[in-house]
N, C-alpha and C. Protein backbone atom coordinates (compact mmCIF):
# COMPACT_ATOMS: atom_id res chain seq x y z
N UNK A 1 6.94 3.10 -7.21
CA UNK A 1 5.86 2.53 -7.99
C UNK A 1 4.70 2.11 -7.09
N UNK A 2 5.54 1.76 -6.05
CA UNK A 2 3.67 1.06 -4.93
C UNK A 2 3.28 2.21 -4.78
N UNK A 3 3.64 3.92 -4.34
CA UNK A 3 2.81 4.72 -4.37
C UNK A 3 1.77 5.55 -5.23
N UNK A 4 2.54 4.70 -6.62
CA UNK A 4 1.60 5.53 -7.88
C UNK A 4 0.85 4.14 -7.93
N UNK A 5 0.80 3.39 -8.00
CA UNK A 5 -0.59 2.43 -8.31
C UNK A 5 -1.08 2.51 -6.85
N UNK A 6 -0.97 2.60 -5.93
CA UNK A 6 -2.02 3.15 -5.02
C UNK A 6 -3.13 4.25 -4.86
N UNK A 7 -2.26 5.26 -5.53
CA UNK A 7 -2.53 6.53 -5.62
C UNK A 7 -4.41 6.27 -7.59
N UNK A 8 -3.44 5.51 -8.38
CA UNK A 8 -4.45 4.80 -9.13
C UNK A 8 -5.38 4.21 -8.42
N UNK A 9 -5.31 3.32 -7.70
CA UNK A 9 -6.73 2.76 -6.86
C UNK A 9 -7.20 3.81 -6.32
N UNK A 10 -6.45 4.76 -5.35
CA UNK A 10 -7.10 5.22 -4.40
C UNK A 10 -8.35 6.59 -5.34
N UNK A 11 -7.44 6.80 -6.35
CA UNK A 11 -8.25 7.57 -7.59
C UNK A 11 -10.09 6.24 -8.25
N UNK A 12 -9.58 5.41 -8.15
CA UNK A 12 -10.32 4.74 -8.48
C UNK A 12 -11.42 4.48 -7.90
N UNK A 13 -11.27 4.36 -6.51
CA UNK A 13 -11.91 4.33 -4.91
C UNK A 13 -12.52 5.23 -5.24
N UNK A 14 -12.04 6.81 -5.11
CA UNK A 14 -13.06 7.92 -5.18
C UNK A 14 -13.89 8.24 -5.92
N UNK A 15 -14.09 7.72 -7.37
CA UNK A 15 -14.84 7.45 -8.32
C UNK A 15 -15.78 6.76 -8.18
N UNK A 16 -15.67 5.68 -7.48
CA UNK A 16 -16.60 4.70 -6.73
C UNK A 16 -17.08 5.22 -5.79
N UNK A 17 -16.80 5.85 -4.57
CA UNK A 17 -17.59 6.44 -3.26
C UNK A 17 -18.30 7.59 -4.23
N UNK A 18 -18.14 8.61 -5.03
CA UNK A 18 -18.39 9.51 -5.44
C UNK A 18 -19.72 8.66 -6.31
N UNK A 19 -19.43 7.77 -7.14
CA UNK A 19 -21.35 6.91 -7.56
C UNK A 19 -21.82 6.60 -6.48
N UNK A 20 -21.57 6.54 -5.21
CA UNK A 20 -22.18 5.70 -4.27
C UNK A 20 -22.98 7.03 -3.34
N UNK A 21 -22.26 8.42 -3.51
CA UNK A 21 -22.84 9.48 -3.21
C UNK A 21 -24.03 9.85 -3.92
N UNK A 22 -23.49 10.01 -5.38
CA UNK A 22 -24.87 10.61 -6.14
C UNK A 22 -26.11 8.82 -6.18
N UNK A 23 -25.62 7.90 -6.18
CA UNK A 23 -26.74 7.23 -6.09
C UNK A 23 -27.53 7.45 -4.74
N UNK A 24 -27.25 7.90 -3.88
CA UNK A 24 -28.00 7.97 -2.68
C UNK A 24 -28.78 9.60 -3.03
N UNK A 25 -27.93 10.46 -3.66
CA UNK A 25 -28.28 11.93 -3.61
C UNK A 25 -29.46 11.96 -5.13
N UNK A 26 -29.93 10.82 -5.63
CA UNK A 26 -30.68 10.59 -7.21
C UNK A 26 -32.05 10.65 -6.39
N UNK A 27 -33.03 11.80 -7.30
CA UNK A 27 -34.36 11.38 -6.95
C UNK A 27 -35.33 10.96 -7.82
N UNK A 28 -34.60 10.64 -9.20
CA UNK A 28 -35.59 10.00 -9.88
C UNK A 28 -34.24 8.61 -10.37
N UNK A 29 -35.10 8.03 -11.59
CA UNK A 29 -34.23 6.78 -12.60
C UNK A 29 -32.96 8.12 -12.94
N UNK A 30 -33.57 8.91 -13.46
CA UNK A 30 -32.41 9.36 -14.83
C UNK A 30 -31.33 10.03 -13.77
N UNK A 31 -31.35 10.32 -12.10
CA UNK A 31 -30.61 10.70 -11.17
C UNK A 31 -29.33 9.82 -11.45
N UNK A 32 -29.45 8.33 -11.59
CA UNK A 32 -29.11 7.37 -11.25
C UNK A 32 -27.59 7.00 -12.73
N UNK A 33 -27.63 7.66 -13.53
CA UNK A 33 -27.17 7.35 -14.84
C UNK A 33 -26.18 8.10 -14.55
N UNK A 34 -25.98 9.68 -14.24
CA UNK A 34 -24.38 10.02 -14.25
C UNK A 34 -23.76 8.80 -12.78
N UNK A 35 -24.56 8.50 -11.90
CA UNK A 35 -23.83 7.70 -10.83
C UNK A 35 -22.90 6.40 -11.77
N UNK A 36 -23.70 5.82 -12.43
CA UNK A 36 -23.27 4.31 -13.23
C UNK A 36 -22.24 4.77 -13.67
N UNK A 37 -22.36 5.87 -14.55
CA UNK A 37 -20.91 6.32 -16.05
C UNK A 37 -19.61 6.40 -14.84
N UNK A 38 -20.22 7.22 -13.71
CA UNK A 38 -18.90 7.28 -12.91
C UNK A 38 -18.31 6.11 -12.25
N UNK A 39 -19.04 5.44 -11.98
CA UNK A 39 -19.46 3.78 -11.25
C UNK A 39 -18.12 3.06 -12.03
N UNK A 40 -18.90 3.18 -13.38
CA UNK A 40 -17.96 1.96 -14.28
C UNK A 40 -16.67 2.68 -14.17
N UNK A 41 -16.25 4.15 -14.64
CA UNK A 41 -15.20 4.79 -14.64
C UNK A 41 -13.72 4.68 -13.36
N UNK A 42 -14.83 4.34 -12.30
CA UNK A 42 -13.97 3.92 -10.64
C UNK A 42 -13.77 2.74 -10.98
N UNK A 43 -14.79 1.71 -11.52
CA UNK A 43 -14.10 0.17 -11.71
C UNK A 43 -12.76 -0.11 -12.85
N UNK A 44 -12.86 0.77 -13.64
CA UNK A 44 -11.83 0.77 -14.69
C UNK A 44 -10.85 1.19 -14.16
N UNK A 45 -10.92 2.18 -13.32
CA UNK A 45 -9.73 2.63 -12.63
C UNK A 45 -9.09 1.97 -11.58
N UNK A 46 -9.76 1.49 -10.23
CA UNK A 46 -9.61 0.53 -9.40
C UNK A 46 -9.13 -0.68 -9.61
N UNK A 47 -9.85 -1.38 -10.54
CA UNK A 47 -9.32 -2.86 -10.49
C UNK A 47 -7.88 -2.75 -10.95
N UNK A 48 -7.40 -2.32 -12.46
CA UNK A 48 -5.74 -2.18 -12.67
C UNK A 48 -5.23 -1.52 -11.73
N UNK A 49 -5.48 -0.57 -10.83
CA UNK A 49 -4.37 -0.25 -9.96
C UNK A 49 -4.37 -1.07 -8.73
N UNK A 50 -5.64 -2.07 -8.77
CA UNK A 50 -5.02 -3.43 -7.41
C UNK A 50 -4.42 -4.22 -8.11
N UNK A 51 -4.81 -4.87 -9.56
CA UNK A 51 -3.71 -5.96 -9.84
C UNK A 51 -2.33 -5.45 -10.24
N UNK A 52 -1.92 -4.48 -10.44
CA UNK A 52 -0.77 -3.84 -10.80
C UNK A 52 0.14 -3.95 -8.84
N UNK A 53 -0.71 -3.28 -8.02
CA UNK A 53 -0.21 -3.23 -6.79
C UNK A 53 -0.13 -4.95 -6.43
N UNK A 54 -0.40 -5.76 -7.14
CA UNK A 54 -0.61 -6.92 -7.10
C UNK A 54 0.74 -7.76 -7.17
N UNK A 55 1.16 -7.32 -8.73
CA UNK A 55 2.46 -7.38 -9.68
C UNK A 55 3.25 -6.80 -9.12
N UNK A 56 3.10 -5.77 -8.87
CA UNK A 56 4.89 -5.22 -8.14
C UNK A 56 4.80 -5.80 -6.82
N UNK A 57 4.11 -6.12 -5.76
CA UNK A 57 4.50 -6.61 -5.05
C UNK A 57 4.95 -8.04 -5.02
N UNK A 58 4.86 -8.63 -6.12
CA UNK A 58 5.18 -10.05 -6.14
C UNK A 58 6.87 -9.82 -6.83
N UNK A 59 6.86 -8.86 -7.62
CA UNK A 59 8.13 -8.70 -8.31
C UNK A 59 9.02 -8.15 -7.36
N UNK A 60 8.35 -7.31 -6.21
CA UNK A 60 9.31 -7.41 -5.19
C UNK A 60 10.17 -8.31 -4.49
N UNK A 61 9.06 -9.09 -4.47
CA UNK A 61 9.43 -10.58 -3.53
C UNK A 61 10.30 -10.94 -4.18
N UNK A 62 10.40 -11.63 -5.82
CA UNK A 62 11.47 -12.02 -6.61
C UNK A 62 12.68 -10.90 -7.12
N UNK A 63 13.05 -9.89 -6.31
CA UNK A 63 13.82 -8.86 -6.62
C UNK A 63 14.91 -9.18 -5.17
N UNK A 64 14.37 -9.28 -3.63
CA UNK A 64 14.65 -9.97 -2.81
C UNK A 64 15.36 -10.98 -2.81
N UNK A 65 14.30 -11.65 -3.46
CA UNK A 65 15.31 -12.98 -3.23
C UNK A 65 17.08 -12.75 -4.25
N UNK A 66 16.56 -12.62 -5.23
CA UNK A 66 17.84 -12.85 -6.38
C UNK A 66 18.91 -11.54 -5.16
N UNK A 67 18.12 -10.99 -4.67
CA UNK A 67 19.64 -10.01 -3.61
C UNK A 67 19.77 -10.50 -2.56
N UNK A 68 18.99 -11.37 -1.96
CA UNK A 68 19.67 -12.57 -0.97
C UNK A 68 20.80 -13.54 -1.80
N UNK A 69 20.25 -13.92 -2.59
CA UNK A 69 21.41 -14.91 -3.55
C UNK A 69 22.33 -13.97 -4.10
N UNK A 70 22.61 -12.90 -4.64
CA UNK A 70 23.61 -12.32 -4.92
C UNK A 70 24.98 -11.62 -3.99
N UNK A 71 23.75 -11.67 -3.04
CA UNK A 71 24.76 -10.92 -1.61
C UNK A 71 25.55 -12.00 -1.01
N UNK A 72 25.09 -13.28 -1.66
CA UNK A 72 25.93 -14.47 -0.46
C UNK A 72 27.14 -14.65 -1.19
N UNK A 73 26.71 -14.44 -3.07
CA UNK A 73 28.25 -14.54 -3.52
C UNK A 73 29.45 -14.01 -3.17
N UNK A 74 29.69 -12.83 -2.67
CA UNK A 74 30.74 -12.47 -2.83
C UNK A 74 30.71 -10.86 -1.84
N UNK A 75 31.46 -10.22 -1.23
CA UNK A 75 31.54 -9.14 -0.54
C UNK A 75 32.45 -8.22 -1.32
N UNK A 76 31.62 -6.55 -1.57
CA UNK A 76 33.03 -5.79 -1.90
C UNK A 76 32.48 -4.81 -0.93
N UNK A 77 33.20 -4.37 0.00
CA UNK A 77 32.81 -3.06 1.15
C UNK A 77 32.76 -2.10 -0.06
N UNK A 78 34.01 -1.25 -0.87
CA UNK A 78 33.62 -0.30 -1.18
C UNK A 78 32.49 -0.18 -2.04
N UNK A 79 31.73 -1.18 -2.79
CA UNK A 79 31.25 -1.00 -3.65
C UNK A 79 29.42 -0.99 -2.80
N UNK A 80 29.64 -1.58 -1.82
CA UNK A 80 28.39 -1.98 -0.80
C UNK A 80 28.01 -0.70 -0.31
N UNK A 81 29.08 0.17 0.04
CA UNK A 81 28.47 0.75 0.64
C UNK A 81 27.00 2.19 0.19
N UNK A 82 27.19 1.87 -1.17
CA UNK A 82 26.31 2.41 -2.19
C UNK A 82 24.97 2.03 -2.00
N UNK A 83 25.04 0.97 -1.52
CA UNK A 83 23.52 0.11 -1.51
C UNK A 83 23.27 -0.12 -0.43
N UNK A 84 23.71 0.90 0.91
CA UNK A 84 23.17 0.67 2.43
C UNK A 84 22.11 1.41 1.89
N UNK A 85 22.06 2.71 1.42
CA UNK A 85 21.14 4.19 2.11
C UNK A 85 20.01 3.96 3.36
N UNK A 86 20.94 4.60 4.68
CA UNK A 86 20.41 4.46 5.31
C UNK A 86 19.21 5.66 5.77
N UNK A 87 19.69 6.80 4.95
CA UNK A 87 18.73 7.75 5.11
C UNK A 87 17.66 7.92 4.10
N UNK A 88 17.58 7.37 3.14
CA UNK A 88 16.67 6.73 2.10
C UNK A 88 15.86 5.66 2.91
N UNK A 89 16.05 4.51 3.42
CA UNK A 89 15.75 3.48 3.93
C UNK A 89 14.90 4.21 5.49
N UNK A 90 15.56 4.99 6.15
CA UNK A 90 14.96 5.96 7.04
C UNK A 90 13.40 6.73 6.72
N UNK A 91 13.30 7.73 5.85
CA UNK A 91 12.49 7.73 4.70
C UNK A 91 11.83 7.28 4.50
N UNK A 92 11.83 6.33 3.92
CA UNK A 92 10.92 5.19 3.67
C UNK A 92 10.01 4.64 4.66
N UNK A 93 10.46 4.51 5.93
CA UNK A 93 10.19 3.81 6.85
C UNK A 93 9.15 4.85 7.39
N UNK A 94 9.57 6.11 7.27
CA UNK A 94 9.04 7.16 8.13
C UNK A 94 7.54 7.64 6.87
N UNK A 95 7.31 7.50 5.91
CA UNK A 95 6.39 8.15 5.52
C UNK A 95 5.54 6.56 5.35
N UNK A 96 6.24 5.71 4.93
CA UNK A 96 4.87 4.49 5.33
C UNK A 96 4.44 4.10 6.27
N UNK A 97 5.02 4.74 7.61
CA UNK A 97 4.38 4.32 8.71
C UNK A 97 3.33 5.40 9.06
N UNK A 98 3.98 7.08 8.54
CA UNK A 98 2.70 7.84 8.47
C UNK A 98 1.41 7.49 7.75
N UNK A 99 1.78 7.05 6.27
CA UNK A 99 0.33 6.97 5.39
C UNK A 99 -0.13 5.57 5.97
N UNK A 100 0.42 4.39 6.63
CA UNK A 100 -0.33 3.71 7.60
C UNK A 100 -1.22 3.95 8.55
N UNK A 101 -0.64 4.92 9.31
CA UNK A 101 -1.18 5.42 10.51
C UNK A 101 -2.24 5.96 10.26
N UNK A 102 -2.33 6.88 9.06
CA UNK A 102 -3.85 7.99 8.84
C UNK A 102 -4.34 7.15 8.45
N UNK A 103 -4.55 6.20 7.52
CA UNK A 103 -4.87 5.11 6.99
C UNK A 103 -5.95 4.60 7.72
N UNK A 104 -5.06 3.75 8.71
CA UNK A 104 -6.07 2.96 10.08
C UNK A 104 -6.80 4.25 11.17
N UNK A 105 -6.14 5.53 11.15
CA UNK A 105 -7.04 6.56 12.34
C UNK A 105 -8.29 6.58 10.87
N UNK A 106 -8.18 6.87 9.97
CA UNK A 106 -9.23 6.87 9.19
C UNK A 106 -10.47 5.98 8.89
N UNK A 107 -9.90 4.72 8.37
CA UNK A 107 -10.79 3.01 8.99
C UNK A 107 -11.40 3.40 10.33
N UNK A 108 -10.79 4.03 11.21
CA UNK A 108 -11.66 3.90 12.89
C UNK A 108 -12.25 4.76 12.95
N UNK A 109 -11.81 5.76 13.07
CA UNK A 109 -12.40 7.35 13.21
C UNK A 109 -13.50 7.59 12.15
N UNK A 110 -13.66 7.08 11.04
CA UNK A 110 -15.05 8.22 10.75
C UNK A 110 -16.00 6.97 10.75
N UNK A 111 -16.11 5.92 10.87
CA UNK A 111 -17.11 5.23 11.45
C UNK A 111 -17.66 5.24 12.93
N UNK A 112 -16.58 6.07 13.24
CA UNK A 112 -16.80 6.03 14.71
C UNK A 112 -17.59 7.31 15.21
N UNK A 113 -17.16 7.96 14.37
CA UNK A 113 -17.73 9.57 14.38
C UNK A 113 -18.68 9.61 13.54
N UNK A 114 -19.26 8.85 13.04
CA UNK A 114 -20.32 9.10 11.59
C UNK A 114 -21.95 8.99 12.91
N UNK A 115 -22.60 10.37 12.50
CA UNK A 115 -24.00 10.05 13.22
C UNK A 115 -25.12 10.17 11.96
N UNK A 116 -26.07 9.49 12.66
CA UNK A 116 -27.24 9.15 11.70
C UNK A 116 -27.83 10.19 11.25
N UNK A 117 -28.28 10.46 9.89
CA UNK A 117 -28.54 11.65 9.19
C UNK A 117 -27.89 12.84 8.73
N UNK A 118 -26.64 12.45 9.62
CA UNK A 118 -25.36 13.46 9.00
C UNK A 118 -24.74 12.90 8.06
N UNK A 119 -24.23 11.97 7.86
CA UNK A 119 -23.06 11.48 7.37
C UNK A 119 -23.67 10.22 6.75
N UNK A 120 -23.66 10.66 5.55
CA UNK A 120 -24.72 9.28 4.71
C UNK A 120 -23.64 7.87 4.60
N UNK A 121 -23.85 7.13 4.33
CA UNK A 121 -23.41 5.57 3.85
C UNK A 121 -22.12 5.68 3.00
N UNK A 122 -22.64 6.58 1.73
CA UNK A 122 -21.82 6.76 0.52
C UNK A 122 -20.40 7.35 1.28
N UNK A 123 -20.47 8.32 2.35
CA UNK A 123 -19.40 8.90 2.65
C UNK A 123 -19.00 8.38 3.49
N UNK A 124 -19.01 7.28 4.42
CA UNK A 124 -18.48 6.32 4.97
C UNK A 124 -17.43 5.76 4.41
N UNK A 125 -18.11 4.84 3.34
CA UNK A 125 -17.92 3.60 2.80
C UNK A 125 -16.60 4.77 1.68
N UNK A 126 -16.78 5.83 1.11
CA UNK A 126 -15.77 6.51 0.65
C UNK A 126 -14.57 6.61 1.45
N UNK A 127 -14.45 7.08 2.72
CA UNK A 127 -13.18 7.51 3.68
C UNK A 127 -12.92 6.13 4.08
N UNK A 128 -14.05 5.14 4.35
CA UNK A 128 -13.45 3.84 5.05
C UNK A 128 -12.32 3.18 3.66
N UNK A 129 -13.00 3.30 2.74
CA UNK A 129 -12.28 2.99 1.25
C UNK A 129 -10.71 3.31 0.99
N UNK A 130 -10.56 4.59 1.10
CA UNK A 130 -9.86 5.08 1.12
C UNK A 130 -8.74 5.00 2.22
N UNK A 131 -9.01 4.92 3.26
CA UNK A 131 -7.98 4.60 4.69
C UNK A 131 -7.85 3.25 4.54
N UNK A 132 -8.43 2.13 4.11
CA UNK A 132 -7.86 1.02 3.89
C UNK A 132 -6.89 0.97 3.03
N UNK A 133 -7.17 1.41 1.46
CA UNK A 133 -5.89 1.71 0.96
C UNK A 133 -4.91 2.50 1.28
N UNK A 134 -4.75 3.03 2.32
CA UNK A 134 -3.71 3.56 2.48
C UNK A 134 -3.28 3.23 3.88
N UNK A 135 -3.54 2.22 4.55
CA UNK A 135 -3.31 1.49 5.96
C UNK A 135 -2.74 0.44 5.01
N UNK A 136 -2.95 -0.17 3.60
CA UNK A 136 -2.44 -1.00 2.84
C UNK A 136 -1.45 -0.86 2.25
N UNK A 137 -1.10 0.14 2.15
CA UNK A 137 0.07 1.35 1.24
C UNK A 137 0.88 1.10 2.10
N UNK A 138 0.60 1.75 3.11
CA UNK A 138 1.57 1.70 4.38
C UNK A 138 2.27 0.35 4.82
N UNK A 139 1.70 0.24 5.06
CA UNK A 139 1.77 -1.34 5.88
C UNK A 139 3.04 -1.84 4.91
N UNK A 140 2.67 -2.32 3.45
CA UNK A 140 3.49 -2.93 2.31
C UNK A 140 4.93 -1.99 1.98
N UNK A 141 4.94 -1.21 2.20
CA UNK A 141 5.98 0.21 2.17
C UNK A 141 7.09 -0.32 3.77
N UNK A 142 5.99 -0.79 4.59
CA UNK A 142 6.81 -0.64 6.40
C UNK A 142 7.63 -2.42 6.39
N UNK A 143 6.83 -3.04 5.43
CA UNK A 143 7.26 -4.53 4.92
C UNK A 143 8.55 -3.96 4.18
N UNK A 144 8.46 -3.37 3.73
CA UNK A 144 9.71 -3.32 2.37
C UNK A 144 11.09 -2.80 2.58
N UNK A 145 10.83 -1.63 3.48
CA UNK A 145 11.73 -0.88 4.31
C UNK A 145 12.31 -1.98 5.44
N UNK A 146 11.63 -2.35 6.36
CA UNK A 146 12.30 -3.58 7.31
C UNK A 146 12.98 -4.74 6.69
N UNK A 147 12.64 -5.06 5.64
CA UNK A 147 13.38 -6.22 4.51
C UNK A 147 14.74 -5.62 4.09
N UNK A 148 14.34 -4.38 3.40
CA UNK A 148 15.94 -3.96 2.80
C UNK A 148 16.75 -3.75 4.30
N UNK A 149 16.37 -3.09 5.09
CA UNK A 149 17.09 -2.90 6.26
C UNK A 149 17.71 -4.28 6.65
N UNK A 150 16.82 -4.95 6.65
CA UNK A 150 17.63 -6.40 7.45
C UNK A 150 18.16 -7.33 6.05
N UNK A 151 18.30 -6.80 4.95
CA UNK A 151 19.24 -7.30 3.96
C UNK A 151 20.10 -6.74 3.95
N UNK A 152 20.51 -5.40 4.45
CA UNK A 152 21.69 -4.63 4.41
C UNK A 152 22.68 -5.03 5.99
N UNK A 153 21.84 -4.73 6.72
CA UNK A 153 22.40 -5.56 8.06
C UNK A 153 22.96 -6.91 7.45
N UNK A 154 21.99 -8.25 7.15
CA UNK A 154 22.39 -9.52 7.01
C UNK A 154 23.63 -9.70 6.13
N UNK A 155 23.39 -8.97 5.12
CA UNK A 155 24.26 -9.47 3.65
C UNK A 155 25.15 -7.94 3.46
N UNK A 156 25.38 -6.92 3.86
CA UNK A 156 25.88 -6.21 2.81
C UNK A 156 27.02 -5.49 4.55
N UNK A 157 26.35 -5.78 5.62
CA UNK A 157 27.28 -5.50 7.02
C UNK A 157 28.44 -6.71 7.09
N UNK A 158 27.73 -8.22 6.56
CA UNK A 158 28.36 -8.97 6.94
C UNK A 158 27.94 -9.70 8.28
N UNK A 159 26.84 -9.67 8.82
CA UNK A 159 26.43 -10.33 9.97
C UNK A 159 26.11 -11.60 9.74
N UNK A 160 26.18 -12.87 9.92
CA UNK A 160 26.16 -14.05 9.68
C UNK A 160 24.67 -14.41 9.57
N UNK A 161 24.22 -14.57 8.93
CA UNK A 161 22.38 -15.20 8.63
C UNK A 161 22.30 -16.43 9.98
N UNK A 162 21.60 -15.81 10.52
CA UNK A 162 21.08 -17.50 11.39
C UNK A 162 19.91 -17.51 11.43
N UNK A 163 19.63 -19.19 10.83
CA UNK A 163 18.11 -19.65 10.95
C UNK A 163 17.11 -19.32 11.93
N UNK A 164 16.02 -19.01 11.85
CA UNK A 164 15.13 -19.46 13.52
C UNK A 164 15.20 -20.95 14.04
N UNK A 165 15.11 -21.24 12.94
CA UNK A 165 15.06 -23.00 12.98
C UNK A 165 15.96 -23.98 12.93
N UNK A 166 16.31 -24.60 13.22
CA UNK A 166 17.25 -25.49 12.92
C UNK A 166 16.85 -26.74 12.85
N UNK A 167 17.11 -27.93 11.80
CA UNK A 167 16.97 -29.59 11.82
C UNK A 167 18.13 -29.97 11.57
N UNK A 168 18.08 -30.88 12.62
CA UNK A 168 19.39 -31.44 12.48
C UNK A 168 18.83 -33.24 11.83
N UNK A 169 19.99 -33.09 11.07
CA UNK A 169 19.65 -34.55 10.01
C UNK A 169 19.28 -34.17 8.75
């Protein structure tokens, strides 16, 4: 699900860089009117697929926890071992650290490479758009994967949870 409401923003994003193109490419008022229709069309699209990426990531968090509290009840090996996947969890790890990676070479690289009179504003601010959401994709994907991993280690191996912290009293 985080990759299809990303994939919604990132649809949304391009709708938006794409008004931000033809408003620069308009040479009169009436230039300016298919930019808006598309304008609003990227905001309709964009905003629900950030608060949605919003919602599942919070429902993650409370999906976590209740499997920290469920895992402390009680141990069954055979039934656990259903809910390691470590090559799923592998996976995971391995394509959000890719769509991270292009993500942020993207954020750097075409601002970095953008020269004056080549490479207008609109198409900046499009690829920079775009590699943030998906250095964001990533990133939240490389969070999620290291969590289940170290819930399967903590709770489902049997390794004893120890605090960082400790108070005594």
């Amino acid at each position: 699900m985080l990759w299809l409401w990303a994939g919604v923003a990132a649809f949304g994003w391009s709708l938006v860089g794409g008004a931000f193109l033809m408003f620069e490419d308009a040479a009169d008022s009436l230039g300016v009117v298919p930019g808006v229709v598309v304008l609003a069309g990227g905001a309709a699209t964009l905003v629900p697929g950030i608060v949605l990426l919003v919602f599942g990531a919070a429902r993650d968090l409370r999906v976590h926890r209740l499997l920290v509290e469920w895992g402390g009840l009680d141990h069954d090996p055979a039934g656990d071992v259903g809910l390691r996947m470590p090559r799923a969890s592998l996976l995971w790890l391995l394509t959000s650290f890719t769509l991270c990676a292009v993500g942020l070479f993207t954020c750097v690289v075409v601002p970095a490479t953008a020269r004056a009179g080549e490479e207008t504003y609109g198409l900046v601010a499009l690829f920079m758009g775009l590699g943030f959401l998906a250095w964001l994709t990533g990133l939240t994907g490389l969070v999620k994967a290291f969590a289940h991993r170290r819930w399967v280690i903590r709770v489902l191996v049997g390794v004893p949870a120890e605090p960082l912290i400790t108070v005594e009293g």
